[in-house]
C-alpha atoms as a PDB file:
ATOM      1  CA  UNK A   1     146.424-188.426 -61.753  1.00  0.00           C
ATOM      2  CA  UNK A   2     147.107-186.469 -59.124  1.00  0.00           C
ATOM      3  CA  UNK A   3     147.367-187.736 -55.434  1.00  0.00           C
ATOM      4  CA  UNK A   4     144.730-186.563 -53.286  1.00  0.00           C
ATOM      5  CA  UNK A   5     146.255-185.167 -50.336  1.00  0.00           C
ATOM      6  CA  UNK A   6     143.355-185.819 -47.974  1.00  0.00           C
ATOM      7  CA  UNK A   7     143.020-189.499 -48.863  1.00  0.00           C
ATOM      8  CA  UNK A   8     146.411-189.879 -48.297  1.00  0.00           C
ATOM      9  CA  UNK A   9     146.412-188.063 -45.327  1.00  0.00           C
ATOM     10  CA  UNK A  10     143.507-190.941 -43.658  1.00  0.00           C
ATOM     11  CA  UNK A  11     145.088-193.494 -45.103  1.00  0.00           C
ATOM     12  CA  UNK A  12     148.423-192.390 -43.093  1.00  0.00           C
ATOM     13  CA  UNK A  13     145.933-192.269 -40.426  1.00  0.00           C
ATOM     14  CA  UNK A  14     144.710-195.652 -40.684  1.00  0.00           C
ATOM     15  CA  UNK A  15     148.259-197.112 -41.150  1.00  0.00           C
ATOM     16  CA  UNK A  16     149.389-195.815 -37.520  1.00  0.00           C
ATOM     17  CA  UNK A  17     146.229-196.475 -35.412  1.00  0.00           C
ATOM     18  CA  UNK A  18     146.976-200.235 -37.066  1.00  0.00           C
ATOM     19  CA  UNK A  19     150.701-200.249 -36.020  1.00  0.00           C
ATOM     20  CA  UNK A  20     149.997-198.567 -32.598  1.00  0.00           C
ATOM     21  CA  UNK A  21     147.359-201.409 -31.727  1.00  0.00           C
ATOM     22  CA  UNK A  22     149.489-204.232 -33.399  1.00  0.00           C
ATOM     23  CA  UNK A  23     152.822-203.233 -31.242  1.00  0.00           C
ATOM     24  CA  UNK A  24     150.499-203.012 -28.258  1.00  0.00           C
ATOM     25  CA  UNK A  25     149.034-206.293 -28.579  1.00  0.00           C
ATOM     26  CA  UNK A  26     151.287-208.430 -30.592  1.00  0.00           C
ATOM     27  CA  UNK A  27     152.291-210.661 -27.781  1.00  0.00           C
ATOM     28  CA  UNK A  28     150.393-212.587 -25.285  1.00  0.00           C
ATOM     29  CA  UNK A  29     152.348-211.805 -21.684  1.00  0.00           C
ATOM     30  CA  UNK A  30     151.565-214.042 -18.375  1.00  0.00           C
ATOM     31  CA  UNK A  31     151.478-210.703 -15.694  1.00  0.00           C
ATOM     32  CA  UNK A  32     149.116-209.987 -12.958  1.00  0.00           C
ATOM     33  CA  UNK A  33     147.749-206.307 -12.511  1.00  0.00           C
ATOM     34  CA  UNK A  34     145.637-204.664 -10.487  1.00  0.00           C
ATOM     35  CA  UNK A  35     143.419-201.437 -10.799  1.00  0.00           C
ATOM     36  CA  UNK A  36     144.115-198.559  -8.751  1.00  0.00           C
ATOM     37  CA  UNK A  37     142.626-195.298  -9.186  1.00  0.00           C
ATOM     38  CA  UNK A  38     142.963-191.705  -8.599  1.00  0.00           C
ATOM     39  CA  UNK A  39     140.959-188.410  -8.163  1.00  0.00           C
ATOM     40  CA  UNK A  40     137.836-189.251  -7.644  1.00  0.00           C
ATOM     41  CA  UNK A  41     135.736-185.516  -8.011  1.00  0.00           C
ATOM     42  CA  UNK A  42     132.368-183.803  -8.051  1.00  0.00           C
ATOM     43  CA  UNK A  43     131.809-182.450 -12.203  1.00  0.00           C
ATOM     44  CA  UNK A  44     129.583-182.367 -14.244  1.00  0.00           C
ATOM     45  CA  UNK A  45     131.042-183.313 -17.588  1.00  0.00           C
ATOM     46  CA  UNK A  46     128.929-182.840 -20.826  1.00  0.00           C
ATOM     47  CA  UNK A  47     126.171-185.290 -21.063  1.00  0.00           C
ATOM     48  CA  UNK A  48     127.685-187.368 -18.113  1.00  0.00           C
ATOM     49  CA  UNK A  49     127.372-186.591 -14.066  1.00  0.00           C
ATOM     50  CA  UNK A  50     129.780-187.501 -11.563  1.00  0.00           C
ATOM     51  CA  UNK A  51     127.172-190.013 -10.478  1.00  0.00           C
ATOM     52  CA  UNK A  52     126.975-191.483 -13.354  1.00  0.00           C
ATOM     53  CA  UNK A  53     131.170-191.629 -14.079  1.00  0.00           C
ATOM     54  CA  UNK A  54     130.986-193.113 -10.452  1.00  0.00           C
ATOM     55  CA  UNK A  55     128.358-196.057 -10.748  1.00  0.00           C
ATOM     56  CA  UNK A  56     129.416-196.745 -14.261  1.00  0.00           C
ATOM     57  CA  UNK A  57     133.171-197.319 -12.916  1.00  0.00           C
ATOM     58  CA  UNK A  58     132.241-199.547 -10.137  1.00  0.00           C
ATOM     59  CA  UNK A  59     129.590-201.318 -11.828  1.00  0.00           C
ATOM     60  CA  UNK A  60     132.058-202.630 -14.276  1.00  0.00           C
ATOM     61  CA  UNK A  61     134.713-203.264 -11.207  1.00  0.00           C
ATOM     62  CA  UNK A  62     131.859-205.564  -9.713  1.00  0.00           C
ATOM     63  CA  UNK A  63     131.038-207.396 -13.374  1.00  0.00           C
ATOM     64  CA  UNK A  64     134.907-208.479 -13.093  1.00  0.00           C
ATOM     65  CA  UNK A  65     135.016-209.267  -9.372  1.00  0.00           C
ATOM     66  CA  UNK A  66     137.672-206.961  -8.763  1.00  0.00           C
ATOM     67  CA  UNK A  67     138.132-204.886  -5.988  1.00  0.00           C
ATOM     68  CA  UNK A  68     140.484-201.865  -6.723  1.00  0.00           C
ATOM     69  CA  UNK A  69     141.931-198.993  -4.612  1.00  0.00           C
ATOM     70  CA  UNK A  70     140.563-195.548  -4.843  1.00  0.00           C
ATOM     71  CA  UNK A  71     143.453-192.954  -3.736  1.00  0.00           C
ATOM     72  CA  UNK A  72     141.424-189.823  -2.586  1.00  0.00           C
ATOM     73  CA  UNK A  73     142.678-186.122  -2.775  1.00  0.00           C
ATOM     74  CA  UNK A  74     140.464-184.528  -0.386  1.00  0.00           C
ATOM     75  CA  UNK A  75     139.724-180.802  -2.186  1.00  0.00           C
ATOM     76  CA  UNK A  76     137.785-182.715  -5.210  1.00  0.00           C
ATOM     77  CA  UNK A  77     135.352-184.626  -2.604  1.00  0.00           C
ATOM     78  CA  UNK A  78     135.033-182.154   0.142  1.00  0.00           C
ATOM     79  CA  UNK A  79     131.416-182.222   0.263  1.00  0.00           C
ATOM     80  CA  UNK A  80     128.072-183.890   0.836  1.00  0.00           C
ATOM     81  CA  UNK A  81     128.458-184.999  -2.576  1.00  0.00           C
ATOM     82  CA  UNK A  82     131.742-186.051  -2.590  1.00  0.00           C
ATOM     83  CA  UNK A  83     131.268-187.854   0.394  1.00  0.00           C
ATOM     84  CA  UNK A  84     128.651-190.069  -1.519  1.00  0.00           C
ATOM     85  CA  UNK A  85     131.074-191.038  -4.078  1.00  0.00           C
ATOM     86  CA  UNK A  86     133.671-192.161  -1.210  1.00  0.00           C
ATOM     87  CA  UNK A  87     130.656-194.206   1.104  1.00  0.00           C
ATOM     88  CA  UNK A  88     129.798-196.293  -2.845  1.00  0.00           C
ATOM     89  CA  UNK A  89     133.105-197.215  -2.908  1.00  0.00           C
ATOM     90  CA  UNK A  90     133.467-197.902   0.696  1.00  0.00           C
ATOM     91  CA  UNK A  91     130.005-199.889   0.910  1.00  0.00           C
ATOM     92  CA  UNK A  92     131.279-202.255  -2.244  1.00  0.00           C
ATOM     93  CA  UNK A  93     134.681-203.146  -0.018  1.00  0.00           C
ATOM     94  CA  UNK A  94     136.975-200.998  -2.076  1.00  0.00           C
ATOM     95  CA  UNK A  95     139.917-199.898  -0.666  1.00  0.00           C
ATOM     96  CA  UNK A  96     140.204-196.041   0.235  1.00  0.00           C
ATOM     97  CA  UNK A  97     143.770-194.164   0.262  1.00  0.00           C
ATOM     98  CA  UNK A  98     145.643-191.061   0.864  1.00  0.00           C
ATOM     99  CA  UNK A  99     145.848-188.906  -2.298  1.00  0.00           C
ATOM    100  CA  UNK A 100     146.595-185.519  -0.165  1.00  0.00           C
ATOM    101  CA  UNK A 101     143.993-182.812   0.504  1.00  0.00           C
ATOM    102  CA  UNK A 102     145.080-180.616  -2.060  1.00  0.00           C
ATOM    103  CA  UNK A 103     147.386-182.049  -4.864  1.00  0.00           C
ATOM    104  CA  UNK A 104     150.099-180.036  -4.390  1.00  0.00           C
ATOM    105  CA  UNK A 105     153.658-180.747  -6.125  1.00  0.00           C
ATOM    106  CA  UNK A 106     156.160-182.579  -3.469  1.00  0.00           C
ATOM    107  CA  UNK A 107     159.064-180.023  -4.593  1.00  0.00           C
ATOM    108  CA  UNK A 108     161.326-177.508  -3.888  1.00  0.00           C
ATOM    109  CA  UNK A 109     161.351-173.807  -3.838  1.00  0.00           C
ATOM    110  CA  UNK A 110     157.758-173.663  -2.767  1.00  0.00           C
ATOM    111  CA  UNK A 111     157.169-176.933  -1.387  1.00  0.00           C
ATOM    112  CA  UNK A 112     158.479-177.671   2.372  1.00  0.00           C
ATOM    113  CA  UNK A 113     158.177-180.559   4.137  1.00  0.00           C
ATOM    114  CA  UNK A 114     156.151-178.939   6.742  1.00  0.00           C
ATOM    115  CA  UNK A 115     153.619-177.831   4.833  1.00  0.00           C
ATOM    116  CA  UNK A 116     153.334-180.851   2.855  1.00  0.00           C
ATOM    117  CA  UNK A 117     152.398-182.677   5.888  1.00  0.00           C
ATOM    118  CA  UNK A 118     150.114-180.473   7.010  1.00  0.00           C
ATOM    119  CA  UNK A 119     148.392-180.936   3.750  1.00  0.00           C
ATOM    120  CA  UNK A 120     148.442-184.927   3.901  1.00  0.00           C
ATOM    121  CA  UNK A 121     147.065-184.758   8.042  1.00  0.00           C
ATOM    122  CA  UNK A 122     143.814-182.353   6.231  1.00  0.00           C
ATOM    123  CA  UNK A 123     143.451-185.620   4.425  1.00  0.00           C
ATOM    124  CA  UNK A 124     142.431-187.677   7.214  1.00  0.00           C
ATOM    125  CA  UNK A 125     139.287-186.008   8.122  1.00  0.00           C
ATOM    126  CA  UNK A 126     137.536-186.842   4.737  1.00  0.00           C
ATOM    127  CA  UNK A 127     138.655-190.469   4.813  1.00  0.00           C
ATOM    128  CA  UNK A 128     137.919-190.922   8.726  1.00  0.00           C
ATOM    129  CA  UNK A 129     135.295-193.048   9.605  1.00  0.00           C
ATOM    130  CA  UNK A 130     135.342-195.476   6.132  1.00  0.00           C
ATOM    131  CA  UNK A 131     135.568-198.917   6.812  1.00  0.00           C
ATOM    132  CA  UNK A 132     137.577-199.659   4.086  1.00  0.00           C
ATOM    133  CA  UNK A 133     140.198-196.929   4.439  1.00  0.00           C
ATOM    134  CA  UNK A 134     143.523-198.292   3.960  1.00  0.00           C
ATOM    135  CA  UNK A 135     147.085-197.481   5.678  1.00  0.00           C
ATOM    136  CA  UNK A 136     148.492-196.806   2.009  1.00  0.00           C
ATOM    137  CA  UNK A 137     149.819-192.744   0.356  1.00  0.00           C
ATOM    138  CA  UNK A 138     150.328-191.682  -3.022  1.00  0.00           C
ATOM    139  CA  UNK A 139     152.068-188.916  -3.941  1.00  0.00           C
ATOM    140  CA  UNK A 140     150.426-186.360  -6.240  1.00  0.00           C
ATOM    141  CA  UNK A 141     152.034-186.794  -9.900  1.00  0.00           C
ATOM    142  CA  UNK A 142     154.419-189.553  -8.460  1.00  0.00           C
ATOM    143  CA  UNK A 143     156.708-187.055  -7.113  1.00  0.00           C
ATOM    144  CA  UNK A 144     158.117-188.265  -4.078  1.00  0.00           C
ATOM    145  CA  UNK A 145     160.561-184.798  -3.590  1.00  0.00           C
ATOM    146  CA  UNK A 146     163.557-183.485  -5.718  1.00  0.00           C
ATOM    147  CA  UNK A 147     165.733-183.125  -2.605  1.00  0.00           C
ATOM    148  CA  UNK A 148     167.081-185.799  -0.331  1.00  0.00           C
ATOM    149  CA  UNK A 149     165.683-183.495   2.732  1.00  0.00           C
ATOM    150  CA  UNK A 150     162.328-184.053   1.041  1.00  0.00           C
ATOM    151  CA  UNK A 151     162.222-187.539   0.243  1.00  0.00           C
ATOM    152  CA  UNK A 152     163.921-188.823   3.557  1.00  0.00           C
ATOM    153  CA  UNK A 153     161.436-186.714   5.708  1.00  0.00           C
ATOM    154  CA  UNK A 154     158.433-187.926   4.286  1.00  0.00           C
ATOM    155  CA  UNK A 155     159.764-191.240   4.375  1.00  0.00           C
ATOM    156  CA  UNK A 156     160.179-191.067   7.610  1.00  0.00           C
ATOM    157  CA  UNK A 157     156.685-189.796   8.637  1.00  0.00           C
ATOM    158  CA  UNK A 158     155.240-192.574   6.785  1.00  0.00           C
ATOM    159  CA  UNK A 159     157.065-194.989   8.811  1.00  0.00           C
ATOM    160  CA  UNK A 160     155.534-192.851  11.442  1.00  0.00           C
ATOM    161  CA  UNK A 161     152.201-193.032  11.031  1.00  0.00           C
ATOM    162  CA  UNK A 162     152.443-196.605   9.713  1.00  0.00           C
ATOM    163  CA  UNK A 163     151.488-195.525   6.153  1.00  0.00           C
ATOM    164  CA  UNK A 164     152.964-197.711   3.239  1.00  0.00           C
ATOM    165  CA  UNK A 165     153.551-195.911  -0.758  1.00  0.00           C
ATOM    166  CA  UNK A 166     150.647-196.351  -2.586  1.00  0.00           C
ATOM    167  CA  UNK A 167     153.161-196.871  -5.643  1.00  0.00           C
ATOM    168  CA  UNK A 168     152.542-197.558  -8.941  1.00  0.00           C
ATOM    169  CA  UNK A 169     154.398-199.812 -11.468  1.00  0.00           C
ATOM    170  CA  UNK A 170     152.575-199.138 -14.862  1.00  0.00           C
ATOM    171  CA  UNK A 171     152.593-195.223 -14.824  1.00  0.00           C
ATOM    172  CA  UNK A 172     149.875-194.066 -18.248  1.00  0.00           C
ATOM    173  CA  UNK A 173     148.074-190.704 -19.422  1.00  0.00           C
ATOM    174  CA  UNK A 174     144.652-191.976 -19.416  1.00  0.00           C
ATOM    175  CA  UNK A 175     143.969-188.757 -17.771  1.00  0.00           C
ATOM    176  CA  UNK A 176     145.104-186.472 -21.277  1.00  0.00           C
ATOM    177  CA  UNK A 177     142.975-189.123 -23.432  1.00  0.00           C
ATOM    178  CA  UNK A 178     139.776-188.520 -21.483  1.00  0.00           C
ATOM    179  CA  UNK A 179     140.682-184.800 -21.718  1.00  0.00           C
ATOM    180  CA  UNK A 180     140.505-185.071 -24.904  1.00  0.00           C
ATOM    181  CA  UNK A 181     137.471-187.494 -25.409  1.00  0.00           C
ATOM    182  CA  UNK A 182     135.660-184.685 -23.493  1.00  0.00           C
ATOM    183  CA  UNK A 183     136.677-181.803 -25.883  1.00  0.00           C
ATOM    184  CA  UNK A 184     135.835-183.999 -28.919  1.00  0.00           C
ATOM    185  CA  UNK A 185     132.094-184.861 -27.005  1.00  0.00           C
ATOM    186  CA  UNK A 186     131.516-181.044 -26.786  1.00  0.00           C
ATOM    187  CA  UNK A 187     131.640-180.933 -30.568  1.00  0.00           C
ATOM    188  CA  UNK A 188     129.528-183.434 -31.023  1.00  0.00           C
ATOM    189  CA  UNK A 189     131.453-186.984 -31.227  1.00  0.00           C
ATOM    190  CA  UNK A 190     129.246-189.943 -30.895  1.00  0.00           C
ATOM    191  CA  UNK A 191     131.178-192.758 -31.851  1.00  0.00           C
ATOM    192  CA  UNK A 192     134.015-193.159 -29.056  1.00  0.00           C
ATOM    193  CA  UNK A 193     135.330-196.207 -30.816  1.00  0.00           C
ATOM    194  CA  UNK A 194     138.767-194.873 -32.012  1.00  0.00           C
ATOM    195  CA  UNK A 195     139.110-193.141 -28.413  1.00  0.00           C
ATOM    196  CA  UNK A 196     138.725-196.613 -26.961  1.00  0.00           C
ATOM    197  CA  UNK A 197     140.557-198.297 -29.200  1.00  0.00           C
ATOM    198  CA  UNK A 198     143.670-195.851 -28.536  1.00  0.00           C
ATOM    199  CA  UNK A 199     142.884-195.924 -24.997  1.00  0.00           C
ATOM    200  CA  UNK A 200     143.382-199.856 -24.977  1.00  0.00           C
ATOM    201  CA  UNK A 201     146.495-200.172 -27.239  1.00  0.00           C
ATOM    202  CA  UNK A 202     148.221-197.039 -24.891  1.00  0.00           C
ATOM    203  CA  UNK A 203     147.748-199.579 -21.821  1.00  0.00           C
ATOM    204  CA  UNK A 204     148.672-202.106 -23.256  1.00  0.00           C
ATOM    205  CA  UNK A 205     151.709-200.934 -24.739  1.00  0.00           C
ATOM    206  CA  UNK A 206     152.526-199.360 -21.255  1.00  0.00           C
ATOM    207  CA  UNK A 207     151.742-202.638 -19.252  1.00  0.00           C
ATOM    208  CA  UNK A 208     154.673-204.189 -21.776  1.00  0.00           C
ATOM    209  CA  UNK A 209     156.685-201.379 -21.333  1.00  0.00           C
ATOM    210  CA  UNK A 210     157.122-201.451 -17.622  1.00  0.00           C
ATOM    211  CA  UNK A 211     156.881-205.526 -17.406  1.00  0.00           C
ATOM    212  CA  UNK A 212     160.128-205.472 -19.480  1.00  0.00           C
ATOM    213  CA  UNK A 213     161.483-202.948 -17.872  1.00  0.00           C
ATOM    214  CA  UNK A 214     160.963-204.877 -14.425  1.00  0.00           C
ATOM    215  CA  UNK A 215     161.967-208.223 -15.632  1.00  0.00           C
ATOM    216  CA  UNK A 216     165.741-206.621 -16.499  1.00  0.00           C
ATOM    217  CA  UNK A 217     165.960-204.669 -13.220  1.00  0.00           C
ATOM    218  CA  UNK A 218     164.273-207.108 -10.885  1.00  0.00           C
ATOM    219  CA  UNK A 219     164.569-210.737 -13.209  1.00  0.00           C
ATOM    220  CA  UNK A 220     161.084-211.375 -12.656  1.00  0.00           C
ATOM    221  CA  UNK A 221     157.526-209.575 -13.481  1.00  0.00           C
ATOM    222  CA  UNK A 222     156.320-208.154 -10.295  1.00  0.00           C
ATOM    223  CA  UNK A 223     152.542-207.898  -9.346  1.00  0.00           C
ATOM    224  CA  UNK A 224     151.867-204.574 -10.771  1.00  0.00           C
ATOM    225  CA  UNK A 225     149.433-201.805  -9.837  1.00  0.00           C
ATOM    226  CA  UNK A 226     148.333-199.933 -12.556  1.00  0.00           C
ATOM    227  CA  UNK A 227     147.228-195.783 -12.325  1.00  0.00           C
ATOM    228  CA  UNK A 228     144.115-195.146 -13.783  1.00  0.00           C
ATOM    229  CA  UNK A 229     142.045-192.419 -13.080  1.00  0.00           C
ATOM    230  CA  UNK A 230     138.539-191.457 -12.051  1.00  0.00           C
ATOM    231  CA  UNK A 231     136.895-189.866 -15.014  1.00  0.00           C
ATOM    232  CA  UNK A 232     134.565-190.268 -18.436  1.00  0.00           C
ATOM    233  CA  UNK A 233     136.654-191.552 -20.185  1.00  0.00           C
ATOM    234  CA  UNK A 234     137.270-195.102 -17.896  1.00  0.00           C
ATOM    235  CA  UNK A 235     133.664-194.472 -16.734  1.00  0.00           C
ATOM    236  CA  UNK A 236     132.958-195.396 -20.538  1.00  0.00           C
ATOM    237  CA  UNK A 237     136.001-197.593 -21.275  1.00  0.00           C
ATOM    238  CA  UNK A 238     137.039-199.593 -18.474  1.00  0.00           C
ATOM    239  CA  UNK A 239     135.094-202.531 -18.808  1.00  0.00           C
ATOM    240  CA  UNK A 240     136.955-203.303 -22.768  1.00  0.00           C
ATOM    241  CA  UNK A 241     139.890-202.025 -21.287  1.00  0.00           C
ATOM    242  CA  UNK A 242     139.618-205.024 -18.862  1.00  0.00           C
ATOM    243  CA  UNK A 243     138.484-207.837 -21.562  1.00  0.00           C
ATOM    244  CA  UNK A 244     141.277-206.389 -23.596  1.00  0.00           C
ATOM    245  CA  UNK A 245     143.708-207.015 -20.765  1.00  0.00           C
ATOM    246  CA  UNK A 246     142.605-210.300 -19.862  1.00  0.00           C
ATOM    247  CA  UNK A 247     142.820-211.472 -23.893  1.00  0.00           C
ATOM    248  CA  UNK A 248     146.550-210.161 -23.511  1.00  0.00           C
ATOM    249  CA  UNK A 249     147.296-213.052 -20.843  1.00  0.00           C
ATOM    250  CA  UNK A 250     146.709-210.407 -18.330  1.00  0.00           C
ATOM    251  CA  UNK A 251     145.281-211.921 -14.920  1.00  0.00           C
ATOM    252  CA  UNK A 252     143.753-209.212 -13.120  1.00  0.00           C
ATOM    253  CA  UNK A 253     143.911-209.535  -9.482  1.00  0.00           C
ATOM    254  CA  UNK A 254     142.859-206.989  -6.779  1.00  0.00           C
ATOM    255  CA  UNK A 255     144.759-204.240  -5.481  1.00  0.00           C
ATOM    256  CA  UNK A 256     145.194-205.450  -2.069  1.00  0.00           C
ATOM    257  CA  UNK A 257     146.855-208.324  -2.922  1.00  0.00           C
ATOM    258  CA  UNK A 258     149.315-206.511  -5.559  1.00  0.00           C
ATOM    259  CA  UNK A 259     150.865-204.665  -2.931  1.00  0.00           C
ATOM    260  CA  UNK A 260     151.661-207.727  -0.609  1.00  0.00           C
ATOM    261  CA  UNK A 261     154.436-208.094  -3.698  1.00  0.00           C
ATOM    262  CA  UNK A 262     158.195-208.235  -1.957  1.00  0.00           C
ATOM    263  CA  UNK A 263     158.389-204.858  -4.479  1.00  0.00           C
ATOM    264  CA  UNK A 264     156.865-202.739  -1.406  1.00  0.00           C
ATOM    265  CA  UNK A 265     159.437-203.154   0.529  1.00  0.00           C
ATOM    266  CA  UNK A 266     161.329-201.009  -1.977  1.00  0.00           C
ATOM    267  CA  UNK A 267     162.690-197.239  -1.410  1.00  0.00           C
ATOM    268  CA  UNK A 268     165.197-196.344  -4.385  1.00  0.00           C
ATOM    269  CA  UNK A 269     167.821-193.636  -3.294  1.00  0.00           C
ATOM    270  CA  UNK A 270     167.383-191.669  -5.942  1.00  0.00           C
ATOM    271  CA  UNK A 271     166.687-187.160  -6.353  1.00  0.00           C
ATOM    272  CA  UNK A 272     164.358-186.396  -7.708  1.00  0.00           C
ATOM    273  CA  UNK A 273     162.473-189.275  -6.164  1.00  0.00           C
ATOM    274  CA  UNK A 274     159.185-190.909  -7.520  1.00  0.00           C
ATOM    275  CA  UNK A 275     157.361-192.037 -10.800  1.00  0.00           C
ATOM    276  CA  UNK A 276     156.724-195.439 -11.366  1.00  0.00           C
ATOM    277  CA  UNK A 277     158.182-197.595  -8.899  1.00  0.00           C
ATOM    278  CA  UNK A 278     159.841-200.349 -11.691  1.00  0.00           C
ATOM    279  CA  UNK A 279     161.220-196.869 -13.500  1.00  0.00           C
ATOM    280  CA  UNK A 280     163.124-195.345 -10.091  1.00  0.00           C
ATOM    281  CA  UNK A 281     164.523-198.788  -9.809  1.00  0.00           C
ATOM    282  CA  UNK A 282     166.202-198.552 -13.202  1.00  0.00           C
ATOM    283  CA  UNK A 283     166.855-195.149 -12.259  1.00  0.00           C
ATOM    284  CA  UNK A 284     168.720-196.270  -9.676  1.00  0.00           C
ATOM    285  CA  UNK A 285     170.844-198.739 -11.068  1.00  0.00           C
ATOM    286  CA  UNK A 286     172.095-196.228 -13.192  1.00  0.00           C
ATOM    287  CA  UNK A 287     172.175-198.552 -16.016  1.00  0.00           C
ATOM    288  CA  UNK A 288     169.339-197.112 -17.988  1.00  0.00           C
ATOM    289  CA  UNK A 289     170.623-193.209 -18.632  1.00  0.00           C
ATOM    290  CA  UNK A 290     168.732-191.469 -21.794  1.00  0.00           C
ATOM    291  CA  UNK A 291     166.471-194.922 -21.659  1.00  0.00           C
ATOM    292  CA  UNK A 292     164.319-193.697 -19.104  1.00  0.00           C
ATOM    293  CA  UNK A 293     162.548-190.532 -20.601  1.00  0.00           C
ATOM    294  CA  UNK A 294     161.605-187.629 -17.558  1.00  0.00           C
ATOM    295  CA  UNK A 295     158.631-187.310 -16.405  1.00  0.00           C
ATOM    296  CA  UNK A 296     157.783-191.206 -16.916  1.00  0.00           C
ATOM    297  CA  UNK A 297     154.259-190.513 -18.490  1.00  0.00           C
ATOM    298  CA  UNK A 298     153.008-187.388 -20.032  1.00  0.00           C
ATOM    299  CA  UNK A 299     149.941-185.980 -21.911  1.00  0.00           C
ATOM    300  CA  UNK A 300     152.662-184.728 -24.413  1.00  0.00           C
ATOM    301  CA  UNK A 301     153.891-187.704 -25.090  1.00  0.00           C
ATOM    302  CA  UNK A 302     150.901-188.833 -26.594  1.00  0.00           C
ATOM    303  CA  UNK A 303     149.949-185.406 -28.485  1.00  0.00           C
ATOM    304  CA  UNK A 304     151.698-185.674 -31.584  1.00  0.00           C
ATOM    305  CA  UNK A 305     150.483-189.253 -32.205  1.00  0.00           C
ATOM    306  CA  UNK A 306     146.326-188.250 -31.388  1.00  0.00           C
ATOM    307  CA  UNK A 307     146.718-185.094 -33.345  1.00  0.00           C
ATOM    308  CA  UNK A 308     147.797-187.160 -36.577  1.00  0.00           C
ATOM    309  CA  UNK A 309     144.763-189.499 -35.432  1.00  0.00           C
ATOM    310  CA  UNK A 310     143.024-186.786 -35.479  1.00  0.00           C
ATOM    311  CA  UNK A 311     141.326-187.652 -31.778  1.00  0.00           C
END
């Protein structure tokens, strides 16, 4: 008889959505994590409103008594209705951070470090006046500068201005899944079950990634702070993200207290500078070498292995 290529082809399917979600959570590991989140923004997205990708996310932060931090880039909320989404988050005592006004790329030709803190000082006007703004910057893509002139200078006006990294130790593309749950919506998907069930086992298998990785640099697991971001796809897959988390041994704690870890006091001397935290400490040690893939995380990383999903 002869093989039917299709039926082959889904059973190939099946066979790696199984061995991506038993690799992911084939161990139970003992790590606290907090949420942290970026890019919160004023869309409309298919069937779903910013309002609703806002209330939907912080409903299910409140269900799990956590309290995360929001990092705002100030372009995306620059309005009376951006503002709204900041003062919901502010009024349920989440914390608010420094994202940037713009998003732009902390690097060299085009980037200097005038102009980049021009851009970050824009920033404080949207977030002035919050109650729960906090002293804490991330850099746009977790790219701290490619040159030492860069990286020491905005070091240095952090230290300044008595701003701390908003770092991140589990680095993750949530951002290309939700992309991509959003292209599959405007054809018509209903069932977002595989999405979250790829979503999940990608965290997961990230949160085990970077644990490791910081048990061999630092010979312990850290508390981490995870990078999520603020969009459909966590609006409508947080909360099994989090049950999912916590059934992995994972205690979720809140974001404030992950960054009281001795791991802020860290500043790795390495160009360029940035990504994960746990990663540019590896990078550092220059132990790691062809171990430690650049950038960190990327949406093409995890391409090839939705397209044969087909997601």
């Amino acid at each position: 008889m002869k093989p039917d290529p299709l039926k082959w082809m889904n059973h190939f399917k099946c066979l790696l959505l199984t061995s991506i979600l038993f690799f992911s959570q084939r161990e139970v590991f003992a790590v606290d994590l907090a949420i942290t989140m970026d890019d919160p923004m004023v869309e409309q997205s298919n069937e779903m409103s910013y309002q609703d990708v806002n209330e939907m996310i912080l409903k299910t932060l409140a269900d799990n008594h956590l309290k995360a931090f929001l990092f705002v880039c100030g372009k995306r909320v620059d309005t009376v209705q951006g503002k709204s989404i900041l003062k919901a988050w502010d009024d349920q005592g989440h914390g608010l951070g420094d994202h940037s006004y713009s998003h732009l790329l902390f690097e060299t030709p085009k980037m200097t470090l005038a102009k980049f803190i021009s851009d970050v000082d824009r920033n404080d006007a949207i977030l002035h006046g919050f109650r729960h703004r906090v002293p804490f910057f991330r850099f746009p893509f977790l790219h701290e500068g490619n040159t030492e002139e860069l990286r020491d200078g905005f070091r240095k006006y952090l230290h300044e201005h008595h701003l701390k990294n908003g770092y991140v130790t589990v680095d993750a593309s949530d951002w290309y899944i939700s992309e991509r749950l959003v292209t599959a919506q405007k054809s018509g998907l209903k069932n977002l079950s595989k999405y979250r069930d790829y979503y999940i086992s990608h965290i997961l298998n990230r949160v085990h990634y970077y644990d490791q990785l910081a048990q061999k640099v630092l010979g312990r697991s850290p508390k981490h702070t995870l990078l999520i971001h603020h969009n459909v796809l966590n609006a409508l897959c947080l909360g099994d993200l989090i049950q999912a988390l916590k059934k992995a041994g994972i205690k979720m704690i809140n974001a404030q207290d992950a960054y009281l870890d001795p791991l802020a006091m860290e500043s790795p001397e390495i160009v360029p500078a940035g990504q994960s935290l746990i990663w540019a400490l590896a990078k550092a040690t220059g132990k790691f070498g062809s171990e430690l893939r650049y950038p960190g995380e990327d949406g093409d990383y995890q391409k090839a292995e939705m397209d044969s999903l087909g997601l």
